[in-house]
Protein backbone atom coordinates (compact mmCIF):
# COMPACT_ATOMS: atom_id res chain seq x y z
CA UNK A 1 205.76 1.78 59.70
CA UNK A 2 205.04 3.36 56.13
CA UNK A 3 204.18 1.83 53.28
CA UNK A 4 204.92 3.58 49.77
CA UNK A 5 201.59 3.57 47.68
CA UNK A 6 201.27 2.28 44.24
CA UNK A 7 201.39 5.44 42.68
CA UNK A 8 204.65 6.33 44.67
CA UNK A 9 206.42 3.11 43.87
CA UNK A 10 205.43 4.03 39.93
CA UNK A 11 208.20 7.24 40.57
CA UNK A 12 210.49 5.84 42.25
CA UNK A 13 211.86 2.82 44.16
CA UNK A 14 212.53 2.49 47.82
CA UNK A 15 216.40 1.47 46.99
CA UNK A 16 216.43 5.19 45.86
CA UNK A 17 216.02 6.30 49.09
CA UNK A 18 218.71 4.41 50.49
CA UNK A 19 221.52 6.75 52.55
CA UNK A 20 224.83 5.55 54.30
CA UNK A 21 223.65 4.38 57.93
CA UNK A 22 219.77 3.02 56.64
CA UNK A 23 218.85 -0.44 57.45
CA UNK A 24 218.29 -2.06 53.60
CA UNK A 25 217.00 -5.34 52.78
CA UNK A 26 215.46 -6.60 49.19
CA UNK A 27 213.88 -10.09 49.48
CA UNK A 28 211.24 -11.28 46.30
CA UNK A 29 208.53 -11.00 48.64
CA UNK A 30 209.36 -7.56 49.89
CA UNK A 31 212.00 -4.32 50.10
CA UNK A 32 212.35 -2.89 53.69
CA UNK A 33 214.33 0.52 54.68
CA UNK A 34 214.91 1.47 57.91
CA UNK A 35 215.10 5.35 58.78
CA UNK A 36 217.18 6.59 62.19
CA UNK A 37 217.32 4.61 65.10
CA UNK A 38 215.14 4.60 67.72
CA UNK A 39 216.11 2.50 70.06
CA UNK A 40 219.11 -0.10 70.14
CA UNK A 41 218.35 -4.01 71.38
CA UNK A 42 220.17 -4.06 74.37
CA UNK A 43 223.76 -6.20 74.70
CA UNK A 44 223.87 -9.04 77.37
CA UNK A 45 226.50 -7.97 79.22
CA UNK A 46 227.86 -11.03 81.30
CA UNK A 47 226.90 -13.95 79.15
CA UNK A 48 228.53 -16.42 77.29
CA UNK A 49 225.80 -17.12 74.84
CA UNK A 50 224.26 -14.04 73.31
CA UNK A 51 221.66 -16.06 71.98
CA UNK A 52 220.85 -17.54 75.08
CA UNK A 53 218.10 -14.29 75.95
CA UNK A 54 218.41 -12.61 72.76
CA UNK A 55 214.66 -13.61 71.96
CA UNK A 56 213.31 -12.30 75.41
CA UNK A 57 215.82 -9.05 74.83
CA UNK A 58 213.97 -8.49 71.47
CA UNK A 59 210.63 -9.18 72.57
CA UNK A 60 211.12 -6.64 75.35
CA UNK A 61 212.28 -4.03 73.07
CA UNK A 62 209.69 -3.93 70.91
CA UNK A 63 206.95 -4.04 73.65
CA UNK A 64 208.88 -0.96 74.95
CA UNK A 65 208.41 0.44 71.39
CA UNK A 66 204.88 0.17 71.50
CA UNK A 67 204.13 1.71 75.11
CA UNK A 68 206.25 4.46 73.52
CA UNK A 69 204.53 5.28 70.64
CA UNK A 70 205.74 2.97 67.57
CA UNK A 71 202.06 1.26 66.42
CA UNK A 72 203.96 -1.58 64.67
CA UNK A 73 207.55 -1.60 65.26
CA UNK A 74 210.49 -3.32 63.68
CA UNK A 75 213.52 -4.96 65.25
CA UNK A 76 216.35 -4.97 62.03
CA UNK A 77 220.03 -5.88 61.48
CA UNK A 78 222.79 -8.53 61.99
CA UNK A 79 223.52 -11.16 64.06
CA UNK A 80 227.41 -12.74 64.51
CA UNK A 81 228.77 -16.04 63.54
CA UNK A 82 230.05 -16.21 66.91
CA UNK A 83 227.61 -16.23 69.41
CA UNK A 84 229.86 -15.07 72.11
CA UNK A 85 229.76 -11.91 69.90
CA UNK A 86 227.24 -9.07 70.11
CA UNK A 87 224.42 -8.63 67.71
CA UNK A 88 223.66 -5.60 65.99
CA UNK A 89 219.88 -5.13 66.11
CA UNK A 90 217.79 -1.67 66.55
CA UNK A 91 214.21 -0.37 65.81
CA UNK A 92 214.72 2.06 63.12
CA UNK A 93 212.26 5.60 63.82
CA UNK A 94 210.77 4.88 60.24
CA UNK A 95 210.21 1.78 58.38
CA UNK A 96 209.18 1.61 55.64
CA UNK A 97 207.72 -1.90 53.87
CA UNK A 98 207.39 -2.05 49.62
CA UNK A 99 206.86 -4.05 46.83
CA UNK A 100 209.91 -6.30 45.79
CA UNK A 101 212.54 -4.23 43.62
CA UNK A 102 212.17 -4.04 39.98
CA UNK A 103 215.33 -4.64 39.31
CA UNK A 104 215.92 -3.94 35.79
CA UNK A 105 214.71 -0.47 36.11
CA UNK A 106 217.19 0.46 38.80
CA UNK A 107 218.84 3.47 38.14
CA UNK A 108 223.16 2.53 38.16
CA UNK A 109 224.46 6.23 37.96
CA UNK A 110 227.64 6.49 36.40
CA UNK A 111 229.64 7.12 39.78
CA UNK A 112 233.63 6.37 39.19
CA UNK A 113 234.07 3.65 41.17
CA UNK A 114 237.66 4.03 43.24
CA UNK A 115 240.46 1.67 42.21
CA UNK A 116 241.66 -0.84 44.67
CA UNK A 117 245.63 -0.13 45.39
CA UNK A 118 246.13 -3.04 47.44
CA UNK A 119 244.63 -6.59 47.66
CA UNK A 120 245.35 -9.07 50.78
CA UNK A 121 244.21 -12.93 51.04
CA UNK A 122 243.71 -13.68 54.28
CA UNK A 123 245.17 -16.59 54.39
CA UNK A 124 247.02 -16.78 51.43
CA UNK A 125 245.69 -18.87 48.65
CA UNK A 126 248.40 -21.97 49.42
CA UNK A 127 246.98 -21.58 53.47
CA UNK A 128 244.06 -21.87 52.30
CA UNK A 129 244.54 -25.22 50.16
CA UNK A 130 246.44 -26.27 53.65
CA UNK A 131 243.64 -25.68 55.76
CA UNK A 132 240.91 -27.60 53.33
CA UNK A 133 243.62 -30.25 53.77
CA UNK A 134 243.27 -30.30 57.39
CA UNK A 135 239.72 -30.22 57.60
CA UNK A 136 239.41 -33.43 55.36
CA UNK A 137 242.22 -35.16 57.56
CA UNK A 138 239.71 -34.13 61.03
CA UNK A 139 236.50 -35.90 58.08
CA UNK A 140 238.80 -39.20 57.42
CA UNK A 141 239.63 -39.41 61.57
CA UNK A 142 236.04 -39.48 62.09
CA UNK A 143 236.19 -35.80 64.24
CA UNK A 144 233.79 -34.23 61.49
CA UNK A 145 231.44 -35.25 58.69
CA UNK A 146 231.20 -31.66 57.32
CA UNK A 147 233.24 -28.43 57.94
CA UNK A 148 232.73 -25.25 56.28
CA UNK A 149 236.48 -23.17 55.95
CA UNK A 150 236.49 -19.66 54.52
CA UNK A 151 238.69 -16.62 53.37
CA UNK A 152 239.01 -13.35 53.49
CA UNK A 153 240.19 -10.98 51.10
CA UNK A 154 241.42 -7.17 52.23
CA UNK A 155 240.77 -4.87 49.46
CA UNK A 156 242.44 -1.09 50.03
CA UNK A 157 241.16 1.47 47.15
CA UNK A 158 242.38 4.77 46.43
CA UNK A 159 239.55 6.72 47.70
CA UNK A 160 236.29 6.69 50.59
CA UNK A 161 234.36 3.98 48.96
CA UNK A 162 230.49 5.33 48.73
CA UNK A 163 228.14 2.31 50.17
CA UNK A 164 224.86 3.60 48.23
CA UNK A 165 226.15 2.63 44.31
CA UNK A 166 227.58 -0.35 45.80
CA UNK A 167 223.77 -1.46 46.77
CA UNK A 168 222.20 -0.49 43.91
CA UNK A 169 224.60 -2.21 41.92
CA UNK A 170 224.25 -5.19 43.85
CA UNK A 171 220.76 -5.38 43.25
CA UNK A 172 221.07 -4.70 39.87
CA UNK A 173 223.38 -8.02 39.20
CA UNK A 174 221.30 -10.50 41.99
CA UNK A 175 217.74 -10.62 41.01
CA UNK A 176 216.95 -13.57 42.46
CA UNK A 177 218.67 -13.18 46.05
CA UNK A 178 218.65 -11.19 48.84
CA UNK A 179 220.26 -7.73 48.87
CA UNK A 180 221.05 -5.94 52.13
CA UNK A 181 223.20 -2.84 54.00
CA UNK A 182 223.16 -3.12 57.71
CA UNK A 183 224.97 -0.21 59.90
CA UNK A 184 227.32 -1.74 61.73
CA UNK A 185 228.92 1.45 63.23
CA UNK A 186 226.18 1.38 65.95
CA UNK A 187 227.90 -1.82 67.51
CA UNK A 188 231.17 -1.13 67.08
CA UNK A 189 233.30 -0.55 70.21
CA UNK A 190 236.02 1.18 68.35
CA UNK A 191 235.63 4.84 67.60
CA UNK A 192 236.01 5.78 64.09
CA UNK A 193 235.57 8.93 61.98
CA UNK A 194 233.86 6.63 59.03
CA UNK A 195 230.81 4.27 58.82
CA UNK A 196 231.48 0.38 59.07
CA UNK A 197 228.76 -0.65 56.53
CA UNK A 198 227.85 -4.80 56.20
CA UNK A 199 226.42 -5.21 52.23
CA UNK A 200 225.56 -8.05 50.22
CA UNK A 201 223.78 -10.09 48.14
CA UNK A 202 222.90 -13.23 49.56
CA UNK A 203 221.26 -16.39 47.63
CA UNK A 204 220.09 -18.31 50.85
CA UNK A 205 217.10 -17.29 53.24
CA UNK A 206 217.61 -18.76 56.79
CA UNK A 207 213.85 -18.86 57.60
CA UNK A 208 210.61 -16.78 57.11
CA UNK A 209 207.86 -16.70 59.56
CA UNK A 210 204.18 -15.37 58.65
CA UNK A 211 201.32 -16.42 60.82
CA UNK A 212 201.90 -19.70 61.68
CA UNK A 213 203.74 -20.97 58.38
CA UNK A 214 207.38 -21.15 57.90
CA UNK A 215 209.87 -21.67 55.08
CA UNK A 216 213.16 -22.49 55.18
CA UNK A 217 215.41 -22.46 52.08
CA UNK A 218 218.66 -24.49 53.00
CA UNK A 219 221.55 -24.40 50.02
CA UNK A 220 224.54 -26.21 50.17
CA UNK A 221 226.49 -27.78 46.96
CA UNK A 222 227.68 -25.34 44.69
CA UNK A 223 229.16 -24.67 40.85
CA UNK A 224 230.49 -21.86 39.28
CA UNK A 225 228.23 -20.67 36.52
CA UNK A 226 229.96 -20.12 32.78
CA UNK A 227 229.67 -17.60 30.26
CA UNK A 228 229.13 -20.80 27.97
CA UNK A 229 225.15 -21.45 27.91
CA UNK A 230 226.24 -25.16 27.09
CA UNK A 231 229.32 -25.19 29.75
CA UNK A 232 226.55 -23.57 32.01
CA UNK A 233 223.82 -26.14 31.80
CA UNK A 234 226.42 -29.01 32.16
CA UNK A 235 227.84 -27.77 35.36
CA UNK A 236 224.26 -27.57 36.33
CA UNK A 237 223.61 -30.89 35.27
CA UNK A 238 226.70 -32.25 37.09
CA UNK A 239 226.12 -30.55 40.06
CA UNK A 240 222.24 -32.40 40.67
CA UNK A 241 223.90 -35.42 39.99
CA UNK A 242 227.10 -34.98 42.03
CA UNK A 243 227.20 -37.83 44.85
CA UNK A 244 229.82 -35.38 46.81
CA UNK A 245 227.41 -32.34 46.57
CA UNK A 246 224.53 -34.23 47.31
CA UNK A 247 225.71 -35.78 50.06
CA UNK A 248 226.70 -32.58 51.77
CA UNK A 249 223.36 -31.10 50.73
CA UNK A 250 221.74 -34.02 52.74
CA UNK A 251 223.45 -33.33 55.53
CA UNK A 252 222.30 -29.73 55.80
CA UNK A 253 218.93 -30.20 54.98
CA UNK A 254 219.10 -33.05 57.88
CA UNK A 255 219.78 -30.80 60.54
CA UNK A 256 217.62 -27.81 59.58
CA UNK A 257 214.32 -30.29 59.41
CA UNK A 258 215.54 -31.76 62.89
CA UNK A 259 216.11 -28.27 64.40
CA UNK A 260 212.27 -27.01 63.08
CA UNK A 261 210.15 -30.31 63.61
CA UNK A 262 209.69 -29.28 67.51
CA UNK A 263 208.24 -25.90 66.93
CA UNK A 264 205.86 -27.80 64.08
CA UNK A 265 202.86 -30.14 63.70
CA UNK A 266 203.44 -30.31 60.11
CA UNK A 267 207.16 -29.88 58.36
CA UNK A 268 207.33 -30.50 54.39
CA UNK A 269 210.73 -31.83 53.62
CA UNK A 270 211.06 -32.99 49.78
CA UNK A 271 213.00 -35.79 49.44
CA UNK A 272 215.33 -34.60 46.41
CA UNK A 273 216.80 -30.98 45.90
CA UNK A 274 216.56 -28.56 43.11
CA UNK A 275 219.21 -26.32 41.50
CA UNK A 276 218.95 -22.41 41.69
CA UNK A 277 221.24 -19.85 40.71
CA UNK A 278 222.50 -16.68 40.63
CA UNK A 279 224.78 -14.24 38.62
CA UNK A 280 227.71 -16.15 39.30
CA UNK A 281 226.89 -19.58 40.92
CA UNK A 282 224.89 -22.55 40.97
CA UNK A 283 223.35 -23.90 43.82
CA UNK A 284 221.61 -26.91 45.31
CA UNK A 285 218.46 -25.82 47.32
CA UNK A 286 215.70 -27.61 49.30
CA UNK A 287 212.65 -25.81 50.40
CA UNK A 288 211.54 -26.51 53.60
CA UNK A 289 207.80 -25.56 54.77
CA UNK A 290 206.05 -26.10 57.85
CA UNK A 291 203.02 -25.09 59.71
CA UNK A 292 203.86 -24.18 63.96
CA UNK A 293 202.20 -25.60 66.81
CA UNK A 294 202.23 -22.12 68.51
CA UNK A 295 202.07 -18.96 66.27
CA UNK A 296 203.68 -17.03 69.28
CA UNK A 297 206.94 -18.60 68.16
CA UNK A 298 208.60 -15.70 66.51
CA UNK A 299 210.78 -15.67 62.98
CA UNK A 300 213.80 -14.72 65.54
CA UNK A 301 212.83 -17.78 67.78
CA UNK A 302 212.89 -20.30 64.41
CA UNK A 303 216.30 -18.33 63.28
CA UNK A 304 218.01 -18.74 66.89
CA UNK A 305 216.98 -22.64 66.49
CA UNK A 306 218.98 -22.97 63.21
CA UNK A 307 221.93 -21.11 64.11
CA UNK A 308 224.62 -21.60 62.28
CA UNK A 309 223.66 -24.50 59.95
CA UNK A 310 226.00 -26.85 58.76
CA UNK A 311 225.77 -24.88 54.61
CA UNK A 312 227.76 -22.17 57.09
CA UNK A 313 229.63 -24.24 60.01
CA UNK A 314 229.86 -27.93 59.77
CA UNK A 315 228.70 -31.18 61.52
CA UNK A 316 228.30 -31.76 64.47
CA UNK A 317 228.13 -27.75 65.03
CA UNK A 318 230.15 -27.46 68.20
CA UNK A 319 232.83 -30.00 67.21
CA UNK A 320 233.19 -27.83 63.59
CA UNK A 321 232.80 -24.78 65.17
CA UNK A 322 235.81 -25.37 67.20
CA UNK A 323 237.73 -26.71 64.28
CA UNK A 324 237.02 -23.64 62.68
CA UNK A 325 238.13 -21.12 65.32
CA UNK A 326 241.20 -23.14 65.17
CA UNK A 327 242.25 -23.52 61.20
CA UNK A 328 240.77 -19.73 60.38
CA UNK A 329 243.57 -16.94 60.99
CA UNK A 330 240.80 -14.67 61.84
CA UNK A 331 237.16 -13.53 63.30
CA UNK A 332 234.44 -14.14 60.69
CA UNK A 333 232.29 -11.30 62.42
CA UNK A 334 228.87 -11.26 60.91
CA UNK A 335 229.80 -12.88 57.94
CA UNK A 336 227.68 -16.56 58.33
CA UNK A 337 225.89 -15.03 60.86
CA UNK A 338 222.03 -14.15 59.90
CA UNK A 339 220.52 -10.65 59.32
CA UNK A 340 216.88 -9.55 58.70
CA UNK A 341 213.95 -8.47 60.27
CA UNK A 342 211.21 -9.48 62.98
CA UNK A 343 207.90 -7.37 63.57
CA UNK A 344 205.52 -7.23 66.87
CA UNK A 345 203.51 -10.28 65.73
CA UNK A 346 206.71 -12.80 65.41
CA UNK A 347 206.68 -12.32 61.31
CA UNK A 348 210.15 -11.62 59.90
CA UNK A 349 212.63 -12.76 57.10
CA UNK A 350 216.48 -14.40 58.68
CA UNK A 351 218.95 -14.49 55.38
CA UNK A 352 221.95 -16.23 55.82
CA UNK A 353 225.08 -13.65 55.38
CA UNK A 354 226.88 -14.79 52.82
CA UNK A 355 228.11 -12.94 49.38
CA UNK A 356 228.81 -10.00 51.53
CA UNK A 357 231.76 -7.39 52.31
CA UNK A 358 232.19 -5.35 55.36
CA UNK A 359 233.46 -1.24 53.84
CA UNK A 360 234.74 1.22 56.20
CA UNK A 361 236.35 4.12 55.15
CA UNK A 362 238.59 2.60 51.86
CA UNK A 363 238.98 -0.40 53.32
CA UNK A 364 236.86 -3.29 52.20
CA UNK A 365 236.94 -6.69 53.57
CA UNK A 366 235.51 -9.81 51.65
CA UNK A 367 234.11 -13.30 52.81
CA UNK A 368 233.69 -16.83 50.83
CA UNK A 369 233.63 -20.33 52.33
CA UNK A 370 233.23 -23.83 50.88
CA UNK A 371 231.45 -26.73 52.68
CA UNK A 372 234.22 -29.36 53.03
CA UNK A 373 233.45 -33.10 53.26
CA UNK A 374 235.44 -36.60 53.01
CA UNK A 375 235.34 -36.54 48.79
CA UNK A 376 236.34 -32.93 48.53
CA UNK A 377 239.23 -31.62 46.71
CA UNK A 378 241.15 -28.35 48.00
CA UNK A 379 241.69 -27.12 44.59
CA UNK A 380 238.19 -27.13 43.78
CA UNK A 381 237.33 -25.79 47.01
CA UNK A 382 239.85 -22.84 46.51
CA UNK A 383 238.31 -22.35 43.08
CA UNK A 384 234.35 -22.61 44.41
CA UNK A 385 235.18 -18.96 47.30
CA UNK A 386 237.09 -17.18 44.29
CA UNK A 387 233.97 -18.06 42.28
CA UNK A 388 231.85 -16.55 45.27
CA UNK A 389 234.12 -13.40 45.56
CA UNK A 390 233.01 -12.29 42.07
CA UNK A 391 229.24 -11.27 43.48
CA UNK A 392 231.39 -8.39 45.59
CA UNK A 393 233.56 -7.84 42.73
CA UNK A 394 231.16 -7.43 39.82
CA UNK A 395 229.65 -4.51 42.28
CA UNK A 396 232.84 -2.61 42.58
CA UNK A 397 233.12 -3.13 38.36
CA UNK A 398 235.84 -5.60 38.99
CA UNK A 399 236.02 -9.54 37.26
CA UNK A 400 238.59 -11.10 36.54
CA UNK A 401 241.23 -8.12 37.03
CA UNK A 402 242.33 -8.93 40.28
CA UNK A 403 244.15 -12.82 41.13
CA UNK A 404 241.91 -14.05 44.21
């Protein structure tokens, strides 16, 4: 591991060092870039459940690491909504560990950003409405109390889209978030000429894990922000006192406090959430800290544990998971899956993946959900994932030009 001295980090910023194939990850605690790989977490071949011995796969790994040289090695990069899918995880040959990102002072070079020749909703917009529809009809039949339905949308542009501006723009417009790049060409099974890149900007951390205290940041409930600083606080305002959004908040921060208490002697749950936001939405949020019973539990082990939540999936998981595999026309990859970081000692960051975009080549494909429940409308559901397009779009220097 390296860590960038004050004097360095007065020249320059680690997102400057970013390159096409680097593990990236911006937190407000910390920026992390991974270098190379040097070795890959090995794939389960045979079972069901990839998370079943991904913890023990991980641990192994980096205790390999260290017989081999690497004095504090990191395991980085992406985990699957799907856990019958394969994670993409590896121990970069250099880390290094800095300061959080000032953003303001990151440098946007005027690149020409390529135009996008063809857009694709996948479904299209009146699916979507359809399937909301369906997931409140499973809610009323008493099947569900939460499901969590998404989109995609299939942007084509008119030349190689370059993943480094993309990041640094990205980090530019989310201050408050999580901003991340994950090389995703190292899993894939298909081979391509081009890099299959995962960024994003995510507002939600899954959980954190130093020494023996934890955090969990659970957000579910959500509002468009306006340009309007008056329209802006009164969605804000109606938001915290939505019944709807509350309710569905409850329900998430519910099951992550269930899924923690065993690993804790102590778990902080406040009874009420608050509203953050970010460039382009509001958000009901809940922190959630606890102190463990056994420090040995890892960040990974407390990440595995919450896997997916219902801000992501739905309640109960298994019944919405199934729902979901049914309604969506099509495989969510990592996007509601988790990505981040875990070090020798069990410390680590898991953000949720959301706000993100899978580029490869000039191809770049888009994710948004919405948490569905009983008093939900599919309008305003349709309305809240074009809302959370526009984090990916405001990157590529695109608002309100294209009809998502």
């Amino acid at each position: 591991m390296v860590k960038y001295s004050t004097s360095q980090i007065e020249q320059k910023q680690v997102i400057d060092d970013y390159e096409t194939g680097d593990f990236f990850l911006a937190s407000p605690s910390r920026t992390l870039l991974g270098k190379g790989v040097f070795t890959k977490v090995p794939s389960s071949y045979g079972e069901i459940n990839q998370l079943s011995s991904l913890s023990q796969r991980v641990k192994a790994s980096l205790s390999e690491a260290k017989q081999q040289g690497q004095p504090n090695p990191f395991v980085v990069g992406a985990i699957p909504f799907d856990h019958t899918n394969s994670e993409c995880l590896i121990i970069p040959e250099k880390m290094i560990v800095s300061i959080p990102l000032q953003h303001d002072a990151i440098e946007t070079k005027a690149e020409s950003l390529p135009n996008v020749i063809n857009l694709q909703s996948i479904p299209k917009t009146t699916q979507y409405v359809h399937n909301v529809e369906k997931g409140i009809e499973l809610i009323k039949n008493g099947q569900l109390d939460k499901i969590v339905l998404s989109r995609s949308l299939q942007l084509t542009t008119s030349k190689e889209i370059e993943i480094p501006p993309l990041v640094r723009q990205l980090a530019r417009h989310n201050a408050t978030g999580y901003t991340f790049a994950v090389d995703l060409s190292i899993s894939s099974k298909e081979k391509s000429n081009t890099e299959k890149t995962l960024i994003g900007a995510s507002p939600e951390l899954l959980v954190s894990k130093s020494g023996n205290q934890l955090l969990a940041n659970p957000l579910a409930g959500s509002r468009p922000r306006s340009v309007d600083p008056i329209e802006d606080q009164r969605r804000a305002k109606e938001l915290l006192n939505s019944p709807k959004d509350l309710h569905e908040h409850a329900v998430v921060v519910e099951k992550v406090a269930d899924a923690l208490r065993p690993f804790c002697h102590i778990l902080e749950v406040p009874e009420t959430p608050s509203l953050v936001h970010t460039e382009t939405m509001w958000h009901l949020s809940t922190e959630i800290k606890g102190i463990l019973a056994d420090i040995q539990t890892t960040s990974l082990d407390l990440a595995i544990a919450l896997h997916p939540t219902p801000a992501v999936c739905g309640s109960p998981t298994e019944s919405a998971r199934q729902a979901i595999t049914e309604i969506e026309p099509f495989d969510r990859s990592f996007f509601t899956g988790m990505l981040g970081w875990c070090d020798a000692d069990g410390n680590g960051e898991w953000i949720v993946t959301i706000r993100c975009a899978e580029v490869e080549g000039q191809e770049m494909r888009l994710f948004a959900g919405a948490g569905i429940v009983e008093e939900s409308k599919a309008e305003h559901e349709l309305e809240e994932t074009a809302a959370k397009f526009r984090t990916m779009l405001l990157a590529l220097g695109l608002n309100n030009e294209l009809s998502i």
